[in-house]
Protein backbone atom coordinates (compact mmCIF):
# COMPACT_ATOMS: atom_id res chain seq x y z
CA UNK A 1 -10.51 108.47 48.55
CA UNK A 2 -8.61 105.63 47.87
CA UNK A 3 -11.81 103.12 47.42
CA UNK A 4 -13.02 105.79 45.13
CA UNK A 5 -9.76 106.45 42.36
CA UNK A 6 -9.84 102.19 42.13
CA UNK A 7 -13.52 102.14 41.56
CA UNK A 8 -13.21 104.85 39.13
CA UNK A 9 -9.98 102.94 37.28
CA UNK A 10 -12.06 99.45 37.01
CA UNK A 11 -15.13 101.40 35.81
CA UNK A 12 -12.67 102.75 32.96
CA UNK A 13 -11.03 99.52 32.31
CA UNK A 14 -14.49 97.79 31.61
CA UNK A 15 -15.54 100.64 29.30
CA UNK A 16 -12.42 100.38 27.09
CA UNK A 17 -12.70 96.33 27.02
CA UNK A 18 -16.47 96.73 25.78
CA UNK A 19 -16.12 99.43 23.00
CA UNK A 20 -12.87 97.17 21.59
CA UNK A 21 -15.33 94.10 21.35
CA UNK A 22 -17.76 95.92 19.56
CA UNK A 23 -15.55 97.12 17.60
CA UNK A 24 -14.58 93.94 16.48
CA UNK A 25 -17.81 92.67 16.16
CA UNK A 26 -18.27 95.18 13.46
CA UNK A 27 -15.45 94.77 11.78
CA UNK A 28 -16.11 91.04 11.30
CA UNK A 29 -19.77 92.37 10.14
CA UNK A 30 -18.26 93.64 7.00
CA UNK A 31 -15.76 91.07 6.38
CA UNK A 32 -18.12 88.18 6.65
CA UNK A 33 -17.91 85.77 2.88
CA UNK A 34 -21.25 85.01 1.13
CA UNK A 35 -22.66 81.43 2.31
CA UNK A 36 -22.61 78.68 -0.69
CA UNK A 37 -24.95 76.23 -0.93
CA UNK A 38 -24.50 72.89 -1.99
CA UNK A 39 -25.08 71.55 -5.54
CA UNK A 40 -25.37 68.28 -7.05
CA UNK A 41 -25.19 66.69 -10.68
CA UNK A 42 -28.47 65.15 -12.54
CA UNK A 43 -29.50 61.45 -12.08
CA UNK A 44 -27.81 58.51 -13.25
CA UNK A 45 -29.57 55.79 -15.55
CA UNK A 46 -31.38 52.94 -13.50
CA UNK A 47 -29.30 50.29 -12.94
CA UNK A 48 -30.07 46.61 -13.73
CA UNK A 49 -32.67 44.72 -11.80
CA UNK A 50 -30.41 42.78 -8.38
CA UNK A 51 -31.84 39.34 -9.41
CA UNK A 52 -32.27 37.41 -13.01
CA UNK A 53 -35.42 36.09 -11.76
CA UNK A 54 -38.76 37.60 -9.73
CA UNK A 55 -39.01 40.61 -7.40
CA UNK A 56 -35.41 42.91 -7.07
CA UNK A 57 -34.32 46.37 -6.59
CA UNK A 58 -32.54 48.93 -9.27
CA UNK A 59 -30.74 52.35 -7.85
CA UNK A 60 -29.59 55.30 -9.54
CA UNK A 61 -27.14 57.68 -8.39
CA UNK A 62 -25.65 61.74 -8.43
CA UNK A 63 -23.05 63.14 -7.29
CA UNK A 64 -21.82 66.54 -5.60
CA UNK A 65 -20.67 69.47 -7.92
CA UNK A 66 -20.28 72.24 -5.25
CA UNK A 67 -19.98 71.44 -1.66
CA UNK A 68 -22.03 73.35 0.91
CA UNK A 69 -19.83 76.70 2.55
CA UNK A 70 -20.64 79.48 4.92
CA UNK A 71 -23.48 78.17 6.55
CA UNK A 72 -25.16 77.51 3.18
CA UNK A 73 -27.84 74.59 2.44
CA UNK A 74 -26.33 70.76 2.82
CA UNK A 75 -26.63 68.30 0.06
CA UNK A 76 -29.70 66.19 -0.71
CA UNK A 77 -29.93 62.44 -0.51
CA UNK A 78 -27.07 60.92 -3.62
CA UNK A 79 -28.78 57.58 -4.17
CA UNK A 80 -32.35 55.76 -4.61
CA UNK A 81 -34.32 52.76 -5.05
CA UNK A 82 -37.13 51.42 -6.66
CA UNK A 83 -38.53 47.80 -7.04
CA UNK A 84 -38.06 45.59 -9.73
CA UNK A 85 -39.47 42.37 -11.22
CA UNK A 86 -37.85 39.80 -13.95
CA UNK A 87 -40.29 36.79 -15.46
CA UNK A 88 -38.84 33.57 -16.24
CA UNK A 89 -38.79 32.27 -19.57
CA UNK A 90 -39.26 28.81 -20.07
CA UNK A 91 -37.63 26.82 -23.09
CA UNK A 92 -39.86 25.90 -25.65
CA UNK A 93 -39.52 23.14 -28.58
CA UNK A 94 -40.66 22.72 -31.72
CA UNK A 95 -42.93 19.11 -31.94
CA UNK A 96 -41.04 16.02 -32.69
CA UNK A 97 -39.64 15.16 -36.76
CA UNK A 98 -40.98 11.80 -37.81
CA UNK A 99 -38.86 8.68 -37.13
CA UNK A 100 -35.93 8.00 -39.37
CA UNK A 101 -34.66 5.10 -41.34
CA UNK A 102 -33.97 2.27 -39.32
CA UNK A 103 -30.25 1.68 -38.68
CA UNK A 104 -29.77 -1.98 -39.92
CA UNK A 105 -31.27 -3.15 -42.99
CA UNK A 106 -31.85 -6.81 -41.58
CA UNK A 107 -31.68 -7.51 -38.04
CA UNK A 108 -32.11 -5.18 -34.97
CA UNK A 109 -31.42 -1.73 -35.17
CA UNK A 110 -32.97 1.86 -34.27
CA UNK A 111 -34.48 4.68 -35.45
CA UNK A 112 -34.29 8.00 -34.11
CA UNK A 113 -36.86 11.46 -34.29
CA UNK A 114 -35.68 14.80 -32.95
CA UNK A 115 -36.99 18.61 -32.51
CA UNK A 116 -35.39 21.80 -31.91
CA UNK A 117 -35.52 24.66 -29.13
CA UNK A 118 -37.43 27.54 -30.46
CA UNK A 119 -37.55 29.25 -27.37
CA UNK A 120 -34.20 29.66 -25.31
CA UNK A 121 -35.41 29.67 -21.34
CA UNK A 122 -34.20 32.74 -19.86
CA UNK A 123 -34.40 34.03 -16.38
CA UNK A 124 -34.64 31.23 -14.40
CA UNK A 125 -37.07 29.47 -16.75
CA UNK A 126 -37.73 25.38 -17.01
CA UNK A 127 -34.47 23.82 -19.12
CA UNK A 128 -34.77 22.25 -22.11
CA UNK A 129 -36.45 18.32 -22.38
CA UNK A 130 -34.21 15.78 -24.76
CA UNK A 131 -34.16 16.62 -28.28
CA UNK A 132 -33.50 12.90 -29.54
CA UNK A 133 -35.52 10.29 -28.98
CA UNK A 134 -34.60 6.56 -30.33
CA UNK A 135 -36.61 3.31 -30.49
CA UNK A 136 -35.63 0.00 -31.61
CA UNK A 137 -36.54 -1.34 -35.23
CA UNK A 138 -35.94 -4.64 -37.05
CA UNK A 139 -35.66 -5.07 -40.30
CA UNK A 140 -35.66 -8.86 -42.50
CA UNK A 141 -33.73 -11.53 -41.05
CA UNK A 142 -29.75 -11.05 -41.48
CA UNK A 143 -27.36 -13.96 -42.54
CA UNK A 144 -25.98 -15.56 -39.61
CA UNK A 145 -22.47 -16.05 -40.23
CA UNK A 146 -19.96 -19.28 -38.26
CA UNK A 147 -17.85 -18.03 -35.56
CA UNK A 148 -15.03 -19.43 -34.08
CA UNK A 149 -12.90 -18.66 -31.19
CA UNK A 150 -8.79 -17.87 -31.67
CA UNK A 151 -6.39 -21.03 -31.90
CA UNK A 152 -5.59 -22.60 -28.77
CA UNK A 153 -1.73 -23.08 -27.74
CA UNK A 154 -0.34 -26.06 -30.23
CA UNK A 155 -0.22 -29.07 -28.24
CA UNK A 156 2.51 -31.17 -27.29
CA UNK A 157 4.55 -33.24 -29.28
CA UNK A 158 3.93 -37.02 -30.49
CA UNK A 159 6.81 -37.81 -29.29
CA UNK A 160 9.60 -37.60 -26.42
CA UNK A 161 12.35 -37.02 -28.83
CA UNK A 162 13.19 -36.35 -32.10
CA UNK A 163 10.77 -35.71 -35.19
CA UNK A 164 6.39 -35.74 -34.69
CA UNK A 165 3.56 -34.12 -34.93
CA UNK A 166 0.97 -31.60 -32.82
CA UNK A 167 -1.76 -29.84 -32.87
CA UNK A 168 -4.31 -26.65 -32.04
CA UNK A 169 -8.17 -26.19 -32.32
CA UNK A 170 -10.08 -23.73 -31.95
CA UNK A 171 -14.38 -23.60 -30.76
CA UNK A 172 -17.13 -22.58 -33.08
CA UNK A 173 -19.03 -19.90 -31.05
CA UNK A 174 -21.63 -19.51 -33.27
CA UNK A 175 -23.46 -21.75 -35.61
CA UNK A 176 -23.67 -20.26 -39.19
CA UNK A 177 -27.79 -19.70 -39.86
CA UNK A 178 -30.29 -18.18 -42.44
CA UNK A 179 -27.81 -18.71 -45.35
CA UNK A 180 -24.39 -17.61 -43.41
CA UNK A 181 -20.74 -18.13 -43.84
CA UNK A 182 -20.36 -22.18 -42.93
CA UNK A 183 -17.79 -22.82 -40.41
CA UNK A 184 -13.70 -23.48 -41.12
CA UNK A 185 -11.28 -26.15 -39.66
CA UNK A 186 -11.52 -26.32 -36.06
CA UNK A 187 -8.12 -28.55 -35.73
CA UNK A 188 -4.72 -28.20 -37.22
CA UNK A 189 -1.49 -30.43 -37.44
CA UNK A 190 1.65 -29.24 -38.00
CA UNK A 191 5.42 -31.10 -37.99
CA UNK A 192 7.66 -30.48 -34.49
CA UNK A 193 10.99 -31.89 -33.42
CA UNK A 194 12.04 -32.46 -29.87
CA UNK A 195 15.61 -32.07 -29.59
CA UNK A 196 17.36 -34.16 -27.63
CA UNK A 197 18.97 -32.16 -24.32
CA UNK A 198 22.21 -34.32 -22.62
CA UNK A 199 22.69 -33.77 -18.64
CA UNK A 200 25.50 -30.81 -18.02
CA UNK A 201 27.57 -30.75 -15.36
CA UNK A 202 29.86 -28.67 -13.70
CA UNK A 203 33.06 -28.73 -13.05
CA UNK A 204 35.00 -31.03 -10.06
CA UNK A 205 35.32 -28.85 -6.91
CA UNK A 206 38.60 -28.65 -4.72
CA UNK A 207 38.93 -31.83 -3.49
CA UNK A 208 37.85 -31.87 0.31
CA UNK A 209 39.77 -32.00 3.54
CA UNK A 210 40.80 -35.32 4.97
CA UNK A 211 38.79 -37.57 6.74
CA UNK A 212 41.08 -38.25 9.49
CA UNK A 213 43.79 -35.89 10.76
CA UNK A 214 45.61 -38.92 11.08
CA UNK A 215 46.72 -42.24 9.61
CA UNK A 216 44.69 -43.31 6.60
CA UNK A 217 41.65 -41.35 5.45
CA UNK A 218 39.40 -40.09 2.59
CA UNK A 219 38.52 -37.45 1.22
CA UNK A 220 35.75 -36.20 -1.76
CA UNK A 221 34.83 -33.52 -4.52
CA UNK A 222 31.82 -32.89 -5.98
CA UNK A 223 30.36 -31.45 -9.10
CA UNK A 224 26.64 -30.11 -9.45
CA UNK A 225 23.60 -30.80 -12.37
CA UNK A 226 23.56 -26.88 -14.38
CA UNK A 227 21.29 -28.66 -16.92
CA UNK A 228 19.38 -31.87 -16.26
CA UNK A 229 19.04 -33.94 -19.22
CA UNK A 230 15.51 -34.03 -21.00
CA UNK A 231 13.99 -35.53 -24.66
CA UNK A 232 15.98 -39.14 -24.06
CA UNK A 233 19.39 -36.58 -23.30
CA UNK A 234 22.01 -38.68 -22.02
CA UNK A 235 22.13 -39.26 -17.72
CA UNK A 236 24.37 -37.01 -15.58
CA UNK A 237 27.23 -38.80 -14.73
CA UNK A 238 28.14 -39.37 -10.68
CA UNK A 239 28.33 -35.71 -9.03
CA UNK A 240 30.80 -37.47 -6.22
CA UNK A 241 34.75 -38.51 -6.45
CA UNK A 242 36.60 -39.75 -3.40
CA UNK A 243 40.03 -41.17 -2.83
CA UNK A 244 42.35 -42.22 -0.40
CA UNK A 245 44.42 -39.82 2.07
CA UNK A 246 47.08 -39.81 4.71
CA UNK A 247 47.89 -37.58 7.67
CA UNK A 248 50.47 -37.65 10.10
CA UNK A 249 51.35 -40.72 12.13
CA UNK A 250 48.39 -41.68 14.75
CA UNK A 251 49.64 -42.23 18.47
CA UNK A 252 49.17 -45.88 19.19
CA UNK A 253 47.91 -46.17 23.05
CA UNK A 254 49.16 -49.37 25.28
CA UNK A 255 46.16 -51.66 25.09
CA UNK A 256 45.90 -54.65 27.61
CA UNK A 257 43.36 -57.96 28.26
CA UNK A 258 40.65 -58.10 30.95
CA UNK A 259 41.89 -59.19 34.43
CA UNK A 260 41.88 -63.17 35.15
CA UNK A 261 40.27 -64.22 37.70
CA UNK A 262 41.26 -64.03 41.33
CA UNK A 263 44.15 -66.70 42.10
CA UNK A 264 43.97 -69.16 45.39
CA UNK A 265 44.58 -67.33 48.51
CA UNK A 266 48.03 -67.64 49.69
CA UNK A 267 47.18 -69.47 53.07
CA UNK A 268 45.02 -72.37 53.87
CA UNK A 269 42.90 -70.58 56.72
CA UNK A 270 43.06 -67.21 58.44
CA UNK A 271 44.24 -63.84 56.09
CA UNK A 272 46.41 -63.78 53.24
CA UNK A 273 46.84 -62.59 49.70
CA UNK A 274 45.74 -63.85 46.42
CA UNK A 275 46.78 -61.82 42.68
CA UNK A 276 45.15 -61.53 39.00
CA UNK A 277 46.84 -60.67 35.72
CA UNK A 278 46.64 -59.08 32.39
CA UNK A 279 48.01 -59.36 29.13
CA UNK A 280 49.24 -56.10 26.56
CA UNK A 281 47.68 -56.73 23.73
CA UNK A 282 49.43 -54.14 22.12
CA UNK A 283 52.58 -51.90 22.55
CA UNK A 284 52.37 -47.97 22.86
CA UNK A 285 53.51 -45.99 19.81
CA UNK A 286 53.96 -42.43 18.58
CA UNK A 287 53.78 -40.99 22.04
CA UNK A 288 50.29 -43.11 22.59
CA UNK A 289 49.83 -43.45 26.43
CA UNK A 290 51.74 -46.40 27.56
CA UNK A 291 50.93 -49.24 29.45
CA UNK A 292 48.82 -49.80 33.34
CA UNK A 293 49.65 -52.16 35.83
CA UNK A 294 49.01 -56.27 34.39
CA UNK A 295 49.43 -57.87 37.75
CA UNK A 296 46.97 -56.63 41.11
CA UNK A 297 46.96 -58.28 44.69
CA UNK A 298 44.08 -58.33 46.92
CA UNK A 299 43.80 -59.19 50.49
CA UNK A 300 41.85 -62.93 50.95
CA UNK A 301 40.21 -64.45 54.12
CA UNK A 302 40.21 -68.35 54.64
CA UNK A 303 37.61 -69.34 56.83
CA UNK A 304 38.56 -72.39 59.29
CA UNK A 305 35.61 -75.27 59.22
CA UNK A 306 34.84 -77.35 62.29
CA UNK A 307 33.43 -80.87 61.81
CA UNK A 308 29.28 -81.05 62.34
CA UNK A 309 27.85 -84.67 63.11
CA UNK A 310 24.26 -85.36 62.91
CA UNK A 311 22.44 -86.09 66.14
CA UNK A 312 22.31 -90.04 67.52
CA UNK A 313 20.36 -92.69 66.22
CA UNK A 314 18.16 -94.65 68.15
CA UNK A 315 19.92 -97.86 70.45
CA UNK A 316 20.39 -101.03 68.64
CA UNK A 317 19.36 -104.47 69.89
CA UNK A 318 21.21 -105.58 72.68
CA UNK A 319 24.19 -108.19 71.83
CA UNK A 320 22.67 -110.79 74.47
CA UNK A 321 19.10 -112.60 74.56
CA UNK A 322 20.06 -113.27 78.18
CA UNK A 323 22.26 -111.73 80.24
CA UNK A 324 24.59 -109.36 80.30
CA UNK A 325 25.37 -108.37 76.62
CA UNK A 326 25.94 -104.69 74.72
CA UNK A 327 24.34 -102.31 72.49
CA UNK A 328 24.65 -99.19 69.91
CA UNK A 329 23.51 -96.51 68.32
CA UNK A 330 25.46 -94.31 65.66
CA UNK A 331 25.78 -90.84 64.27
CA UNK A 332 27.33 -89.54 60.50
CA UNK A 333 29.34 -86.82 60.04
CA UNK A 334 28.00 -84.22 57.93
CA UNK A 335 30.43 -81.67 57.61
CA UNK A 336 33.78 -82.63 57.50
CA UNK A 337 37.06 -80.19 59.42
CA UNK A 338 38.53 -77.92 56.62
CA UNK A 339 41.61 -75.19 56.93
């Protein structure tokens, strides 16, 4: 009973759902808007060709007025395109004037012819050839006038000093012909004076420090050339003065002779002493270092010398033809006893 009341309650549920859909269904049925289609405006002009020269494109456009709604038709295509083609133009020019009147009367010159562009070139088309064209002409022979370079520097003067002359020239660079100008003065002289200029010297600098720090010295200042002499000027005059200076008082240092020689020994043989001097040969002064030792003894040997005979002679003749008699030989002494 139960299965039954639930199945009934579902099947009652369903049936109310589907009668409120259709119900809607119908009620957006009659409120449902009109569908709009869409419209667009007429065609532009063409527009210009894409290149100035040979094969391009050109477009045109419209544009949307009313947009497409409910469904209606959508908008055709807004552009389009069709081929183009630009020809080139060349330049053209008219044919050449006859030549005109030479530009020198005698001499080399030129004459010139021209023409004119009667066609501009346009789209890409050849430019333009030269519109002048010149040649050279020549009329009678002109007058060749003298030239002449500028003056050269004026030259130096005749002398080393006082009042001379110089002068300047100047080239001809071209020889006056066929009835020309004839040529002017290619030298000139003109007066000059060389002034004398004496020697200038400066004046004497402090006079120097002395020579010797003590005793008797010298000592110098000098003077320098600021403008040597020139145009038989007058000589500089000595650029170095000295004169005589004294210090303090020098020390004077002891000063003695050499040694003498080695006196005789004080004994005749065996050891003993012998001496040797010196003299001062001047006194210390001033606080100079004073004087050494003049008199030195040294120890001396005497060797003692023993007599030396030579060997013996040969034996004499005997003092006796007969008998009994004597004979002898000899020997010298060579070196005699000393000490």
């Amino acid at each position: 009973m139960k299965i039954h009341t639930t199945v009934l309650l579902l099947v009652l549920v369903i049936c109310l759902i589907s009668g409120s859909d259709a119900w809607r269904r119908r009620r957006r049925r009659r409120r449902a808007p009109a569908p709009v289609n869409c419209q667009v405006s007429g065609w532009s002009g063409w527009s210009g060709c894409s290149v100035t020269c040979g094969q391009g494109t050109q477009t045109r456009s419209r544009y949307v007025t009313v947009n497409p709604a409910n469904g209606g038709a959508g908008c055709p295509g807004l552009t389009e395109t069709k081929t183009c083609s630009i020809s080139k133009q060349n330049c053209v020019v008219s044919s050449w004037s006859s030549w005109g009147v030479c530009s020198q009367s005698c001499g080399s010159g030129s004459q010139t012819r021209t023409r004119h562009v009667t066609v501009n070139p346009a789209h890409c088309g050849s430019a333009c050839p030269s519109l002048k064209d010149t040649r050279g002409c020549t009329g009678t022979q002109c007058p060749v006038n003298c030239q002449v370079s500028s003056w050269s520097a004026w030259g130096s003067c005749s002398v080393s000093c006082g009042d001379g002359t110089h002068s300047r020239t100047r080239q001809i660079t071209a020889n006056p012909a066929y009835g020309g100008d004839s040529c002017p003065a290619t030298v000139e002289h003109e007066k000059c004076v060389v002034p004398k200029q004496d020697c200038v010297v400066s004046s004497w600098s402090s006079w120097g420090v002395c020579s010797q720090s003590c005793g008797s010295g010298s000592q110098t200042r000098t003077r320098h050339v600021t403008v040597n002499p020139a145009h038989c000027g007058s000589a500089c005059p000595s650029l170095q003065d000295s004169r005589g200076c004294t210090g303090t008082q020098c020390p004077v240092n002891c000063q003695v002779s050499s040694w003498s020689a080695w006196g005789s020994c004080s004994v005749s043989c065996g050891d003993g002493t012998h001496s040797r001097t010196r003299q001062i040969t001047a006194n210390p002064a001033y606080g100079g270092d004073s004087c050494p030792a003049t008199v030195e003894h040294g120890t001396c040997v005497v060797p003692k010398q023993d007599c030396v005979v030579s060997p013996w002679g040969s034996w004499g003749v005997c003092s006796k033809a007969c008998g009994p008699g004597n004979q002898e030989r000899s020997r010298v002494i060579t070196v005699d006893t000393d000490h």
